[in-house]
C-alpha atoms as a PDB file:
ATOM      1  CA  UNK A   1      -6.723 -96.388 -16.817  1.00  0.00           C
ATOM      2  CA  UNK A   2      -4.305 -93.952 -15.452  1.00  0.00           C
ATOM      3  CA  UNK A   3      -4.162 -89.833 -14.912  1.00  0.00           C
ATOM      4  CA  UNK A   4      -1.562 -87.794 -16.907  1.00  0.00           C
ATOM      5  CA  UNK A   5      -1.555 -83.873 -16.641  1.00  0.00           C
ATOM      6  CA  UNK A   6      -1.920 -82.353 -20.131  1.00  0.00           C
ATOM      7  CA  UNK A   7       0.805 -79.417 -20.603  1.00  0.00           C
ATOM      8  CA  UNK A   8       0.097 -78.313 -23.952  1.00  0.00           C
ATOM      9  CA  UNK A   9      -2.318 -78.903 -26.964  1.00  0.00           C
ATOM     10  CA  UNK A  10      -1.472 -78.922 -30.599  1.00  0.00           C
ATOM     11  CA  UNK A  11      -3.736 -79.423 -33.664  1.00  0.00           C
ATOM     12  CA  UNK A  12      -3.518 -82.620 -35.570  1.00  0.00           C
ATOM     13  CA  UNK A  13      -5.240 -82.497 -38.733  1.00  0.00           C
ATOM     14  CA  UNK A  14      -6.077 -86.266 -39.135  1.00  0.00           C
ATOM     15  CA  UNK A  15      -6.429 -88.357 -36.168  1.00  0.00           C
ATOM     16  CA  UNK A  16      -5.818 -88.376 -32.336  1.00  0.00           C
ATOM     17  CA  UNK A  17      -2.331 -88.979 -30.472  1.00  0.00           C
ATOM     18  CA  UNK A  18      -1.300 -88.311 -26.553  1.00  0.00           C
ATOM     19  CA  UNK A  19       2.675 -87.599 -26.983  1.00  0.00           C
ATOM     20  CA  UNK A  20       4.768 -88.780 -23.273  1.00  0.00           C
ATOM     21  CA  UNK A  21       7.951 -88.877 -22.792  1.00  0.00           C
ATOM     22  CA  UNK A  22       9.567 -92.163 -21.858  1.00  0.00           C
ATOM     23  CA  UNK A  23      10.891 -90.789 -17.933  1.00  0.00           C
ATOM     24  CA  UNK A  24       6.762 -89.746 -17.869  1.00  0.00           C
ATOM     25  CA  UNK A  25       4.810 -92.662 -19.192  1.00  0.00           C
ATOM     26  CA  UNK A  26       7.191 -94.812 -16.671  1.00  0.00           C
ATOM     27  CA  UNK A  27       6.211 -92.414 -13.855  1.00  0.00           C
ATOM     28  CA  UNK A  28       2.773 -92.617 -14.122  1.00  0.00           C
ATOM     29  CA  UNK A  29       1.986 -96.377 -15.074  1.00  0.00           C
ATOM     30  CA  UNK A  30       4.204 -97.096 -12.109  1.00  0.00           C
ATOM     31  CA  UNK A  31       6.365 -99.921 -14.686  1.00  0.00           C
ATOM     32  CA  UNK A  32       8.867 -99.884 -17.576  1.00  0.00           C
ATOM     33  CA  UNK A  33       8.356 -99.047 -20.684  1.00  0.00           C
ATOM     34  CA  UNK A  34       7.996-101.557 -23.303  1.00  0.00           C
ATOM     35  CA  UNK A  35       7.845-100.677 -26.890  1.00  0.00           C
ATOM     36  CA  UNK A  36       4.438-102.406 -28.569  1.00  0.00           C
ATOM     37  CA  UNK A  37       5.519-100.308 -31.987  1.00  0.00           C
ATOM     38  CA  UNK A  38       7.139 -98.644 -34.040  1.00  0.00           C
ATOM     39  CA  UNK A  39       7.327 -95.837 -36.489  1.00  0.00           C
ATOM     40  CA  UNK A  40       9.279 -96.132 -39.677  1.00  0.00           C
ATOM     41  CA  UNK A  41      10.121 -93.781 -42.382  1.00  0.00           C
ATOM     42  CA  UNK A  42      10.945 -95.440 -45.175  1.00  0.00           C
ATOM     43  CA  UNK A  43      11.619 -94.775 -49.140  1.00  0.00           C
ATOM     44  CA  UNK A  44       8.734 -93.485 -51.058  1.00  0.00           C
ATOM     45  CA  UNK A  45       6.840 -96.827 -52.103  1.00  0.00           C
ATOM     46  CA  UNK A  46       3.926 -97.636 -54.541  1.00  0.00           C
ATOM     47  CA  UNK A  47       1.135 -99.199 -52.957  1.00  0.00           C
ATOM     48  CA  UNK A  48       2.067-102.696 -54.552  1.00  0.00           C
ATOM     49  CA  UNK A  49       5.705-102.431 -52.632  1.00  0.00           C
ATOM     50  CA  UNK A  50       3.291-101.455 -49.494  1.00  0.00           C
ATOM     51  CA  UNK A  51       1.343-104.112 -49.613  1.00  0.00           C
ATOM     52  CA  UNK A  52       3.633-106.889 -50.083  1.00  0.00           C
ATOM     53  CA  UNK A  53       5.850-105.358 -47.301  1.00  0.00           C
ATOM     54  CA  UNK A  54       2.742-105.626 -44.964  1.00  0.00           C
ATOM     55  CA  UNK A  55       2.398-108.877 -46.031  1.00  0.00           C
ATOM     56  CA  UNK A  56       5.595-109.770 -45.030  1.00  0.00           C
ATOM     57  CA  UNK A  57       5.485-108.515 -41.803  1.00  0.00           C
ATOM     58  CA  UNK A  58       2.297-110.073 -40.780  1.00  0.00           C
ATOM     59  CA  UNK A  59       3.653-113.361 -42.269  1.00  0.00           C
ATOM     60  CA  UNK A  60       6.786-113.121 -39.445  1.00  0.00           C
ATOM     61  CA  UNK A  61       4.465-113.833 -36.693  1.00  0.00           C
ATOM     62  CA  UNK A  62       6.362-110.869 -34.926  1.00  0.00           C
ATOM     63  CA  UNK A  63       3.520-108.689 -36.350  1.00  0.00           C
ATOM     64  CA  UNK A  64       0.176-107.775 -35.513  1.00  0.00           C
ATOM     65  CA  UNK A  65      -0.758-104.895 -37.588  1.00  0.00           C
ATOM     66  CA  UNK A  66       0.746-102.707 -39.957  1.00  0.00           C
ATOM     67  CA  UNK A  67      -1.007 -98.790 -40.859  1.00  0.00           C
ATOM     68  CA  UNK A  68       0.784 -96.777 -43.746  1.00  0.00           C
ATOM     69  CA  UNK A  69       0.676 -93.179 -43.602  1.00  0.00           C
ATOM     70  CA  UNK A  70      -0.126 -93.039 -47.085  1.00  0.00           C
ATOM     71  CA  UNK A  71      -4.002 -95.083 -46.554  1.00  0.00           C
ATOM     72  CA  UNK A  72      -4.786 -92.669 -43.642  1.00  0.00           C
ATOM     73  CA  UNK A  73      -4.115 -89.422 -46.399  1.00  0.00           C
ATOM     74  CA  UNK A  74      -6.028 -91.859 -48.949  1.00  0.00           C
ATOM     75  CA  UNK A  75      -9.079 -91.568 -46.600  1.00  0.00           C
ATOM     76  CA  UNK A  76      -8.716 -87.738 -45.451  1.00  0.00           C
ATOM     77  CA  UNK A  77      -7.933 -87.331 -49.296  1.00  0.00           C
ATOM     78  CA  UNK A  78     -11.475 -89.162 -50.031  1.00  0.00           C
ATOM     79  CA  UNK A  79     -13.128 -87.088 -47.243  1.00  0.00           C
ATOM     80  CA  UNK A  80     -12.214 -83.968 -49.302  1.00  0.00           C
ATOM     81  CA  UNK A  81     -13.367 -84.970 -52.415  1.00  0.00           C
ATOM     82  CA  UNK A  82     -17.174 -85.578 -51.075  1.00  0.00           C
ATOM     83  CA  UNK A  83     -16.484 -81.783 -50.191  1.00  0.00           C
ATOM     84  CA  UNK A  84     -15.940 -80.775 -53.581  1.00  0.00           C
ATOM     85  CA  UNK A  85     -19.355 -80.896 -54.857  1.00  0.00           C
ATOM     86  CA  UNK A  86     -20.588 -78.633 -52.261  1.00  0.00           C
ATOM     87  CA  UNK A  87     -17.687 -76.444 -52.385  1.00  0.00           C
ATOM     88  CA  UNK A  88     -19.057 -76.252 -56.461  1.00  0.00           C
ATOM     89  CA  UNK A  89     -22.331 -75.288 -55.374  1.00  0.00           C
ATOM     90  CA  UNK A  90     -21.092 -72.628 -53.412  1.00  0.00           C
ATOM     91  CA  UNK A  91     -19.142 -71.384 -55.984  1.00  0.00           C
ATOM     92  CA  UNK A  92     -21.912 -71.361 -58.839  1.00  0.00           C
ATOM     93  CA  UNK A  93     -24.698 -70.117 -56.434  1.00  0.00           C
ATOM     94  CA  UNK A  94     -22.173 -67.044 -55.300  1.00  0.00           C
ATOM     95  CA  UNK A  95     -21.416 -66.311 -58.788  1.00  0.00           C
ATOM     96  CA  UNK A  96     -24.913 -66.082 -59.902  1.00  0.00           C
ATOM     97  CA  UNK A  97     -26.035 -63.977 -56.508  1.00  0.00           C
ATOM     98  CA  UNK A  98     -22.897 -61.356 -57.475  1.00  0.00           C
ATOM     99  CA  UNK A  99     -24.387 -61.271 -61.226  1.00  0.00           C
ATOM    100  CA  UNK A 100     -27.872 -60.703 -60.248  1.00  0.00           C
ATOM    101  CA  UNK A 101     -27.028 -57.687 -57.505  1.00  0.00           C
ATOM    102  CA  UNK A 102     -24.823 -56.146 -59.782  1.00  0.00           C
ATOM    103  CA  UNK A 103     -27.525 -56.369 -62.888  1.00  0.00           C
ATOM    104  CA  UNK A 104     -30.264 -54.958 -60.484  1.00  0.00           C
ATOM    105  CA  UNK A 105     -28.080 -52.235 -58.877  1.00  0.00           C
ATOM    106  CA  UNK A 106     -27.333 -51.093 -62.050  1.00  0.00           C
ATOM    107  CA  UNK A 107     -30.484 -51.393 -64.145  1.00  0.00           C
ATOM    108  CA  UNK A 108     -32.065 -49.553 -60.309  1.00  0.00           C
ATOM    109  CA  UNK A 109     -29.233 -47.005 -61.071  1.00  0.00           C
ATOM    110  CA  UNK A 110     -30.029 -46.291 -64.326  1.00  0.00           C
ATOM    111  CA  UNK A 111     -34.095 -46.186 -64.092  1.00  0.00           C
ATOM    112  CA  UNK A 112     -33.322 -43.736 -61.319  1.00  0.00           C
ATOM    113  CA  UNK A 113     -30.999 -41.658 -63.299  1.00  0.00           C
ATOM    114  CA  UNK A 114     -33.163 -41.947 -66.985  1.00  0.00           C
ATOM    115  CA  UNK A 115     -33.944 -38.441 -67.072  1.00  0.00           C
ATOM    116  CA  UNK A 116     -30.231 -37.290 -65.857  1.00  0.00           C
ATOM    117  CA  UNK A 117     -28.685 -39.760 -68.774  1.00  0.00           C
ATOM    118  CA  UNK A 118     -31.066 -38.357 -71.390  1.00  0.00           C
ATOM    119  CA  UNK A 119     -30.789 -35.248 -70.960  1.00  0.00           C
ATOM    120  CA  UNK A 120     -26.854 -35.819 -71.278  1.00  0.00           C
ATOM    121  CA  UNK A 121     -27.339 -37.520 -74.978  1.00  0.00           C
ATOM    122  CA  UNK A 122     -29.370 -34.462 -75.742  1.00  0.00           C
ATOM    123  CA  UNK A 123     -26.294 -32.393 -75.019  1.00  0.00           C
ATOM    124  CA  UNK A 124     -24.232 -34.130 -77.323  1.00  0.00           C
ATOM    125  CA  UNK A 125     -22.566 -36.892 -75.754  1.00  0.00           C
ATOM    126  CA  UNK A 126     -22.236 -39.975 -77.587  1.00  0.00           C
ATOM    127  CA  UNK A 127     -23.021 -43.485 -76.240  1.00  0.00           C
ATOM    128  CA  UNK A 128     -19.708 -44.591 -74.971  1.00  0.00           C
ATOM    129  CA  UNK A 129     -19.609 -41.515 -73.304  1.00  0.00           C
ATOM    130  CA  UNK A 130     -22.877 -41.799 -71.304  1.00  0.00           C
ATOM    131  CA  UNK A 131     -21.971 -46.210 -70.924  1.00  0.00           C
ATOM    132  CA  UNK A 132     -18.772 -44.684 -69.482  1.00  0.00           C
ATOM    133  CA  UNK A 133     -20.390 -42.165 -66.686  1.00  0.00           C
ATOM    134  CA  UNK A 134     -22.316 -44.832 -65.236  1.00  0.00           C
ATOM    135  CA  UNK A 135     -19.167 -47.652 -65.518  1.00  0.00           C
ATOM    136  CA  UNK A 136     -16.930 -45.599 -63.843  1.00  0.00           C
ATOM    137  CA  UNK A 137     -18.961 -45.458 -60.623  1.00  0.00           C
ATOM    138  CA  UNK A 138     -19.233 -49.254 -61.176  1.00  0.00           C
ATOM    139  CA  UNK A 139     -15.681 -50.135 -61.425  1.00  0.00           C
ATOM    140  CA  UNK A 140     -15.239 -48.123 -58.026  1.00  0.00           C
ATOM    141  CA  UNK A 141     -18.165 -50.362 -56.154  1.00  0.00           C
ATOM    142  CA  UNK A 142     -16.749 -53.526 -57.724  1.00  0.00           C
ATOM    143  CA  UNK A 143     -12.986 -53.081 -56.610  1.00  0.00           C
ATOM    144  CA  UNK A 144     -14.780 -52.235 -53.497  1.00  0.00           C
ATOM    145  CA  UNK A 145     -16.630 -54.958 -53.175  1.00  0.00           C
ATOM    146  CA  UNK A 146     -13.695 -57.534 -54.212  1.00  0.00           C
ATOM    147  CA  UNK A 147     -11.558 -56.141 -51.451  1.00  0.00           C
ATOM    148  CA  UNK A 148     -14.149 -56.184 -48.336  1.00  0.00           C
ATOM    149  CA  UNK A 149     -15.129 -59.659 -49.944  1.00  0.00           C
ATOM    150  CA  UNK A 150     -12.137 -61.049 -49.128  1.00  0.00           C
ATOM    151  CA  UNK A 151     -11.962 -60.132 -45.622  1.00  0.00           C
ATOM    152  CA  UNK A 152     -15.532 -61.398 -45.150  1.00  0.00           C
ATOM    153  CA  UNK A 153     -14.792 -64.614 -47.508  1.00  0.00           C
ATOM    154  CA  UNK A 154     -12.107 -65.651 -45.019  1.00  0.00           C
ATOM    155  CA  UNK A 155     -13.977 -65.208 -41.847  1.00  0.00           C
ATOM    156  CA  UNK A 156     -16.645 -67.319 -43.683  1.00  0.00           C
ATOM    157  CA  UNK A 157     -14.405 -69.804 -44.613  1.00  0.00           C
ATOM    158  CA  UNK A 158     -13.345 -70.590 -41.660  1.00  0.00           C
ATOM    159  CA  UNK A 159     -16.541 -70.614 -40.176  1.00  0.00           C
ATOM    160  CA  UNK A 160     -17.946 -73.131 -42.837  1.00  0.00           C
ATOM    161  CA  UNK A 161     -14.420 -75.178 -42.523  1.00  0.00           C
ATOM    162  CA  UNK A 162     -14.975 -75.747 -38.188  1.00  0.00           C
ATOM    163  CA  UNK A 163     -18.444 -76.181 -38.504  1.00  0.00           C
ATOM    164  CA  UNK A 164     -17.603 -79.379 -40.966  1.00  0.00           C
ATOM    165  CA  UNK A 165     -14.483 -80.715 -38.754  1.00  0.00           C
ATOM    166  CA  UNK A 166     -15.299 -83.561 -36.833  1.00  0.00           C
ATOM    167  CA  UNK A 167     -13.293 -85.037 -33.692  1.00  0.00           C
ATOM    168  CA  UNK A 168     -10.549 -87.405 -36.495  1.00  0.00           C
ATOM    169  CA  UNK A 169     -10.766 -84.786 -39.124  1.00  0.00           C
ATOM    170  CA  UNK A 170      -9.998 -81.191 -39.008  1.00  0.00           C
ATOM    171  CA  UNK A 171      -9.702 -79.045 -42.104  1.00  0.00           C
ATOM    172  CA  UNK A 172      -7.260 -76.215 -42.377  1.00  0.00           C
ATOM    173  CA  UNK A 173      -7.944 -73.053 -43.725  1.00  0.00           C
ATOM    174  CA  UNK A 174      -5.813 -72.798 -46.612  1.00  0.00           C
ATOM    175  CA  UNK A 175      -6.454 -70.232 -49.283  1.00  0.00           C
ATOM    176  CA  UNK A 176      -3.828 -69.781 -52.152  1.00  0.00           C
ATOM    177  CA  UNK A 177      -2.800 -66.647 -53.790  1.00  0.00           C
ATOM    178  CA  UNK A 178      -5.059 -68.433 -57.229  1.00  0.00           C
ATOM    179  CA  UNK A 179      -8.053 -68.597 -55.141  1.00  0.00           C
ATOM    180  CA  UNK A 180      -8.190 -64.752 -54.619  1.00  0.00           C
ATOM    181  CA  UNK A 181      -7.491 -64.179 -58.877  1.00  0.00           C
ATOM    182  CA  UNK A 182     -10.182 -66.496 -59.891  1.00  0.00           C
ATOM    183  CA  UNK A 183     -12.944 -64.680 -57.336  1.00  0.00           C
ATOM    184  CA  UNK A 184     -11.772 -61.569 -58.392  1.00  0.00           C
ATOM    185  CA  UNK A 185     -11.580 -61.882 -61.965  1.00  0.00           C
ATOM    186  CA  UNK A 186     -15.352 -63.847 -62.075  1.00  0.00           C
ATOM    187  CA  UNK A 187     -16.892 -60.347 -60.176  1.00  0.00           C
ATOM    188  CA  UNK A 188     -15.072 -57.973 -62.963  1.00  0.00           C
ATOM    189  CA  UNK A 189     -16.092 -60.738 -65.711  1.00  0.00           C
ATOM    190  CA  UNK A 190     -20.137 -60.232 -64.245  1.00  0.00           C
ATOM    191  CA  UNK A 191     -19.267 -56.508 -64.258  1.00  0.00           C
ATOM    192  CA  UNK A 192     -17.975 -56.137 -67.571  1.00  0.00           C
ATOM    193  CA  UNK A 193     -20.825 -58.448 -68.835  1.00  0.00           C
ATOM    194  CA  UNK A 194     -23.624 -56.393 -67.002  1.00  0.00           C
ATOM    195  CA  UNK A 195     -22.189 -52.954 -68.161  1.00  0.00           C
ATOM    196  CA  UNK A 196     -22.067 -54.534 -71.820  1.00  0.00           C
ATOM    197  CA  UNK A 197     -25.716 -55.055 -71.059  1.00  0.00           C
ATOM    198  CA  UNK A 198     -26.705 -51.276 -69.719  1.00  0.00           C
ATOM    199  CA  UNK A 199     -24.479 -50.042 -73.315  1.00  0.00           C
ATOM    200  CA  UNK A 200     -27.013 -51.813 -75.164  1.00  0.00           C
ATOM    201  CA  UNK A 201     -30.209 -50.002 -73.344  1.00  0.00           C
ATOM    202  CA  UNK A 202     -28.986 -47.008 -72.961  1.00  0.00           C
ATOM    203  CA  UNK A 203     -28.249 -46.849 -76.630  1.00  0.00           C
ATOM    204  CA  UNK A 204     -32.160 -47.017 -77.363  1.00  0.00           C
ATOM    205  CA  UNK A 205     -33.281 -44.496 -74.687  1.00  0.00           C
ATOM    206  CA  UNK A 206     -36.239 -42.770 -76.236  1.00  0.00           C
ATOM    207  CA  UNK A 207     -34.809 -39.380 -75.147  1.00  0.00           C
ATOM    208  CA  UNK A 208     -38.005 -37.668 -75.550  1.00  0.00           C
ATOM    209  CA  UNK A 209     -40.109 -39.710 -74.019  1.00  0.00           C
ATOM    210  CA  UNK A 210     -37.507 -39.201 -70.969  1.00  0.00           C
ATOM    211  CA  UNK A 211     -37.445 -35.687 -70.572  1.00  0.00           C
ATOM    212  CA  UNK A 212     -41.255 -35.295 -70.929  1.00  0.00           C
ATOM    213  CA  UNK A 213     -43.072 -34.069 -68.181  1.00  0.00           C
ATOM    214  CA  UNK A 214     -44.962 -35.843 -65.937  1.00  0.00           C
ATOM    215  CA  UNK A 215     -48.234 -34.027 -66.618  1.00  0.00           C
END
C-alpha cells in the first residue's frame, strides 16, 4: 500500500479507476513504471470475433486476462433492464393517481357548483356550452399542473436515480425531449377522458330538482 493525494474527482458511470500520471505513480511507489496492461481500441467486433481474439491471446502465454468494454455495458445494460419493470409500475400507478384526482376534483367541482350549472341550462345554454364553462377552468389547472410536474418530476428523478446507485454503478439522469410529450400528452388524454365523463352527467341534471330549495 502506498499514499497518493487525490486532486480532483470525476464521475464514472460504471466501475472504479484511480488515473496517475507516469512522473507520479514513479514518485510515489519509489520504482519504475512497468506496464502490466494495456488498453486497445480496436474495430467494432461481434462477440464471436471477441471471443476468439481472447482466445488467442490467452493461448500466447503472454496473457493473463482479457475484459472487453462491450461485456462490462452488457452487464450495466442488464442492470437497467431489472429497472424497467419498476420504472413500469411507476408509470401505471402515476397515471392512474393523475386520473383519479382529476375525476374527483372535477366531479367535487361540479357537486359544488350543481345549483350554479343548473340554473345556467335554465337560462338557455345548451350542453356544450355548460361542458365548456367547467373545461375551460380545467384545461388551465392541467397545463398547470404539466408544467410544475416537470420541475418536481426531475427533482424526483434524480432523487429515485441516487438512491438506486450503488458504489460500481451510477445512473445518470437523462430525460429526453419524448419523455416530457408522452407525460404530457397521458395528463391531457385523462383530462379529455374525465371531461367526456362530466358532458355525460351534466347532460341529465334534473334541473329542478337542483334549484329547489332546501326546505
Amino acid at each position: 500500500s502506498f499514499k497518493v493525494t487525490i486532486s480532483h474527482i470525476t464521475e464514472n458511470y460504471l466501475g472504479n479507476f484511480l488515473y496517475l500520471s507516469k512522473d507520479y505513480y514513479q514518485k510515489a511507489r519509489g520504482e519504475d513504471f512497468v506496464a502490466n496492461s494495456y488498453l486497445l481500441k480496436s474495430q467494432d467486433m461481434s462477440q464471436t470475433a471477441e471471443k476468439k481474439l481472447a482466445q488467442q491471446l490467452l493461448s500466447s502465454e503472454q496473457v493473463t486476462n482479457t475484459s472487453f468494454m462491450s461485456t462490462q455495458i452488457d452487464a450495466q445494460e442488464h442492470s437497467m433492464d431489472n429497472l424497467d419493470g419498476i420504472v413500469w409500475i411507476f408509470v401505471v400507478l402515476s397515471g392512474l393517481l393523475a386520473f383519479i384526482v382529476l375525476y374527483n376534483l372535477t366531479n367535487i367541482n361540479v357537486s359544488e357548483r350543481l345549483r350554479e350549472l343548473s340554473t345556467i341550462k335554465v337560462l338557455g345554454f345548451y350542453d356544450r356550452e355548460v361542458t365548456s364553462y367547467i373545461f375551460r377552468e380545467n384545461v388551465v389547472f392541467t397545463l398547470l399542473g404539466i408544467i410544475c410536474g416537470y420541475g418536481l418530476g426531475i427533482g424526483l428523478t434524480k432523487f429515485i436515480l441516487d438512491q438506486a446507485s450503488m458504489e460500481s454503478i451510477i445512473f445518470p439522469l437523462v430525460i429526453r425531449p419524448g419523455a416530457y410529450l408522452i407525460s404530457g400528452g397521458l395528463t391531457i388524454l385523462f383530462t379529455v377522458i374525465v371531461m367526456a365523463a362530466t358532458h355525460f352527467r351534466l347532460r341529465h341534471i334534473n334541473m329542478i330538482d337542483a334549484l329547489k330549495s332546501n326546505e
